[in-house]
C-alpha atoms as a PDB file:
ATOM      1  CA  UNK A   1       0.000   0.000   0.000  1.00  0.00           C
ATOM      2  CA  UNK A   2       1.297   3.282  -0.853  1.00  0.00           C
ATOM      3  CA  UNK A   3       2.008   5.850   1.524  1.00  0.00           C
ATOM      4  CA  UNK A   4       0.180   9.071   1.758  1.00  0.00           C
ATOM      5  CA  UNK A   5       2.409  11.983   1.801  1.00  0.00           C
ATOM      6  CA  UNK A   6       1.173  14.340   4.316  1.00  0.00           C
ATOM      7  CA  UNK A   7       0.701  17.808   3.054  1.00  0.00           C
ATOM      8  CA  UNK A   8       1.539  21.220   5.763  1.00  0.00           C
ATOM      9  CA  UNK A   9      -1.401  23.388   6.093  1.00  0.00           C
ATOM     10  CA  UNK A  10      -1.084  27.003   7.652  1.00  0.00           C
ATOM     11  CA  UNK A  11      -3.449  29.924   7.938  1.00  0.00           C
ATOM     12  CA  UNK A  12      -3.551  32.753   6.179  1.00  0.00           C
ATOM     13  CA  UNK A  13      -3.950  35.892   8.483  1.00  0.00           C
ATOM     14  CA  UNK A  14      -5.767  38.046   6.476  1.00  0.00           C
ATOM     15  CA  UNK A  15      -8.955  35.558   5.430  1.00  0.00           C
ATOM     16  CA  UNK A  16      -7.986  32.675   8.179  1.00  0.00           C
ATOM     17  CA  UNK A  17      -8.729  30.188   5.508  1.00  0.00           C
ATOM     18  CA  UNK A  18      -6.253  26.744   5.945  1.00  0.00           C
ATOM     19  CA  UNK A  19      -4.510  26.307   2.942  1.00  0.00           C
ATOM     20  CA  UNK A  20      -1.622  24.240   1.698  1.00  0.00           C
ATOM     21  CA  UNK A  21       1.631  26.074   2.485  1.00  0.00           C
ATOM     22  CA  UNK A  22       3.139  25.885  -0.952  1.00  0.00           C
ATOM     23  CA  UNK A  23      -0.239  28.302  -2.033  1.00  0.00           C
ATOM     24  CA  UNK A  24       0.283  31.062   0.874  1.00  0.00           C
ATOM     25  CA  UNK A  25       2.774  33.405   1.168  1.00  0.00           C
ATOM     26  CA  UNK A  26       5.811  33.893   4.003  1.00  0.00           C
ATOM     27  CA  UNK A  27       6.558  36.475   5.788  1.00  0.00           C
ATOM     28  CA  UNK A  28       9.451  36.739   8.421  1.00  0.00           C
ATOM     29  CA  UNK A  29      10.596  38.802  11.098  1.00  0.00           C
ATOM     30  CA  UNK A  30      14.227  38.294  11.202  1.00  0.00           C
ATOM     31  CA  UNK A  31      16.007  37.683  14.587  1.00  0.00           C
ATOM     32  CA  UNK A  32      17.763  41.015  13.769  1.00  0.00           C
ATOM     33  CA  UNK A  33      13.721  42.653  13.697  1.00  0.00           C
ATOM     34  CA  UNK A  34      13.723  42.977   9.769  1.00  0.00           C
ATOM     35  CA  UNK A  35      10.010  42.137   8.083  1.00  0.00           C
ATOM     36  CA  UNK A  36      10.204  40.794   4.727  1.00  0.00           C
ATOM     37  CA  UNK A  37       8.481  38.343   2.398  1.00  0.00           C
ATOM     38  CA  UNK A  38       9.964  34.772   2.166  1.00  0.00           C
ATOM     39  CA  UNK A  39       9.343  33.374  -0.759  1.00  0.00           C
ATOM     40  CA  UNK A  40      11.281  29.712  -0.303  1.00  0.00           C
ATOM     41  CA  UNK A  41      10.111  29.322   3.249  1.00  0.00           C
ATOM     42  CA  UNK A  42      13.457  29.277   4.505  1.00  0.00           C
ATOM     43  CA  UNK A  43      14.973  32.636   5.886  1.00  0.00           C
ATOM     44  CA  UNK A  44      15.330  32.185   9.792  1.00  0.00           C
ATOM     45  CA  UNK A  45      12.922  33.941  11.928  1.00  0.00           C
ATOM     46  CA  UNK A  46       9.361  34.095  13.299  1.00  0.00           C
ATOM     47  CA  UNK A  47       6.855  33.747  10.186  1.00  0.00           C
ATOM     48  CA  UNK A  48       3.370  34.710   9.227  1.00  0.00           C
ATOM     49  CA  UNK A  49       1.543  33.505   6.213  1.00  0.00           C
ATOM     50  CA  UNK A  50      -0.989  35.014   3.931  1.00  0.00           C
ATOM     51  CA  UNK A  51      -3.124  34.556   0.694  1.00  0.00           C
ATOM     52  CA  UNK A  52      -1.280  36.292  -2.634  1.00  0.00           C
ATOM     53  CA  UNK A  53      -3.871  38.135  -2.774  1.00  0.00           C
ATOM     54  CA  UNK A  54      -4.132  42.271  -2.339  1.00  0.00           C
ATOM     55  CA  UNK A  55      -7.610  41.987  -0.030  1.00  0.00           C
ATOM     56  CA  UNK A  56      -5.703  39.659   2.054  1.00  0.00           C
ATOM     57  CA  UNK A  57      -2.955  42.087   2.551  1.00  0.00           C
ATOM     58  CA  UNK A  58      -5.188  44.779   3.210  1.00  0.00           C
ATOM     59  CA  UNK A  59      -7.434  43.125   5.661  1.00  0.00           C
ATOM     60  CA  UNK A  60      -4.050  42.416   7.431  1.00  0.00           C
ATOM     61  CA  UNK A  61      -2.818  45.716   7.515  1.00  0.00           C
ATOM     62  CA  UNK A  62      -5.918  47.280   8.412  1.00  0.00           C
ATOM     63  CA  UNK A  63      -6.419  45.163  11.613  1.00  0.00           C
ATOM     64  CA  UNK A  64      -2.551  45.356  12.122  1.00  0.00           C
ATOM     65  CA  UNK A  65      -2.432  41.367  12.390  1.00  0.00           C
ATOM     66  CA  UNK A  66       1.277  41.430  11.387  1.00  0.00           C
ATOM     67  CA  UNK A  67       1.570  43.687  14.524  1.00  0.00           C
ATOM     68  CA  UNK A  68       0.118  41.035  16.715  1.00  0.00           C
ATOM     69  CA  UNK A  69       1.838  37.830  14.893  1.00  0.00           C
ATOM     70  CA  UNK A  70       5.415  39.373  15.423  1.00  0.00           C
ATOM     71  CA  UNK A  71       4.638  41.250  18.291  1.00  0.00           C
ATOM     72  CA  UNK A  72       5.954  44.026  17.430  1.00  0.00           C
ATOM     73  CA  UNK A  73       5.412  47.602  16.267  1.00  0.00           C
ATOM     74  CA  UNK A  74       5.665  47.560  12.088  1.00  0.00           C
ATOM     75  CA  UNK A  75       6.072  50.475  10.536  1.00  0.00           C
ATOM     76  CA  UNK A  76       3.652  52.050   7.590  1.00  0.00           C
ATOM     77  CA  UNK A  77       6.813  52.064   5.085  1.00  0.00           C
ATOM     78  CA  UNK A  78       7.808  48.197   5.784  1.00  0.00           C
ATOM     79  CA  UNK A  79       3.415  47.616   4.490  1.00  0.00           C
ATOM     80  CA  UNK A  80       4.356  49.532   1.201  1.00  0.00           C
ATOM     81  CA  UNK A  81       7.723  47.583   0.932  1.00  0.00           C
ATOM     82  CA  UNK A  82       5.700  44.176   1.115  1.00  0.00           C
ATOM     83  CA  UNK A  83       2.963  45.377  -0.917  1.00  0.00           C
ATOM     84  CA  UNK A  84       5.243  46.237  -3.773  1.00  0.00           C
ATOM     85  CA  UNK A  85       7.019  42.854  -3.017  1.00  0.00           C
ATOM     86  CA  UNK A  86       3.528  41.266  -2.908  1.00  0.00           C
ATOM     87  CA  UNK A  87       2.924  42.327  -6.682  1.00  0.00           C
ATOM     88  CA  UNK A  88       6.066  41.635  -7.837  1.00  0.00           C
ATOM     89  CA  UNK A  89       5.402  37.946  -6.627  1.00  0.00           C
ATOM     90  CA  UNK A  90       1.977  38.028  -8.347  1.00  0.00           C
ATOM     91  CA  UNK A  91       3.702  39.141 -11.620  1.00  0.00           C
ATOM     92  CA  UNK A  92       5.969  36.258 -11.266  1.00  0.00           C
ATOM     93  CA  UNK A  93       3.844  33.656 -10.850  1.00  0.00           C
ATOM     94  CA  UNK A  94       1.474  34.947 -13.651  1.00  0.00           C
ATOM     95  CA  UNK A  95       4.383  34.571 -16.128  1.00  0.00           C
ATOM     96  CA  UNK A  96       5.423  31.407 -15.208  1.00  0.00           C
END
């Protein structure tokens, strides 16, 4: 009998839908207190996960859930840095 390879799940933050990890999107606070996307799933830090899409980013800025995953203070320029990193993933994917 084959064996069933089990798939992670984690939940996004901005619709807290469970969805296979390989569909959602990283992001990390570094041990050094930088916040930036992750696209491998690899950097070292504390991450956060969320849908590629732009209502999920702005549901999670507007109810500052980053703030609350990291727990810490993030700043309004680091939310325009991932937003423009957010769409340059989208782009990506869309021409692959």
């Amino acid at each position: 009998m084959a064996k069933v390879k089990k798939i992670p799940v984690r939940q996004c933050l901005g619709c807290r839908e469970h969805k296979p990890k390989r569909e959602l999107i990283r992001v990390v606070r570094s041990p050094e207190g930088e916040i930036s996307l992750d696209a491998k799933g690899k950097k070292p830090g504390r991450g956060a996960y969320l849908c590629p899409a732009l209502p999920c980013f702005q549901k999670i800025r507007k109810s500052r859930a980053l703030e609350r995953a990291f727990e810490c203070a993030v700043p309004d320029e680091v939310y325009a840095t991932l937003e423009t990193q957010l769409s340059d993933v989208k782009i990506e994917e869309t021409q692959s």
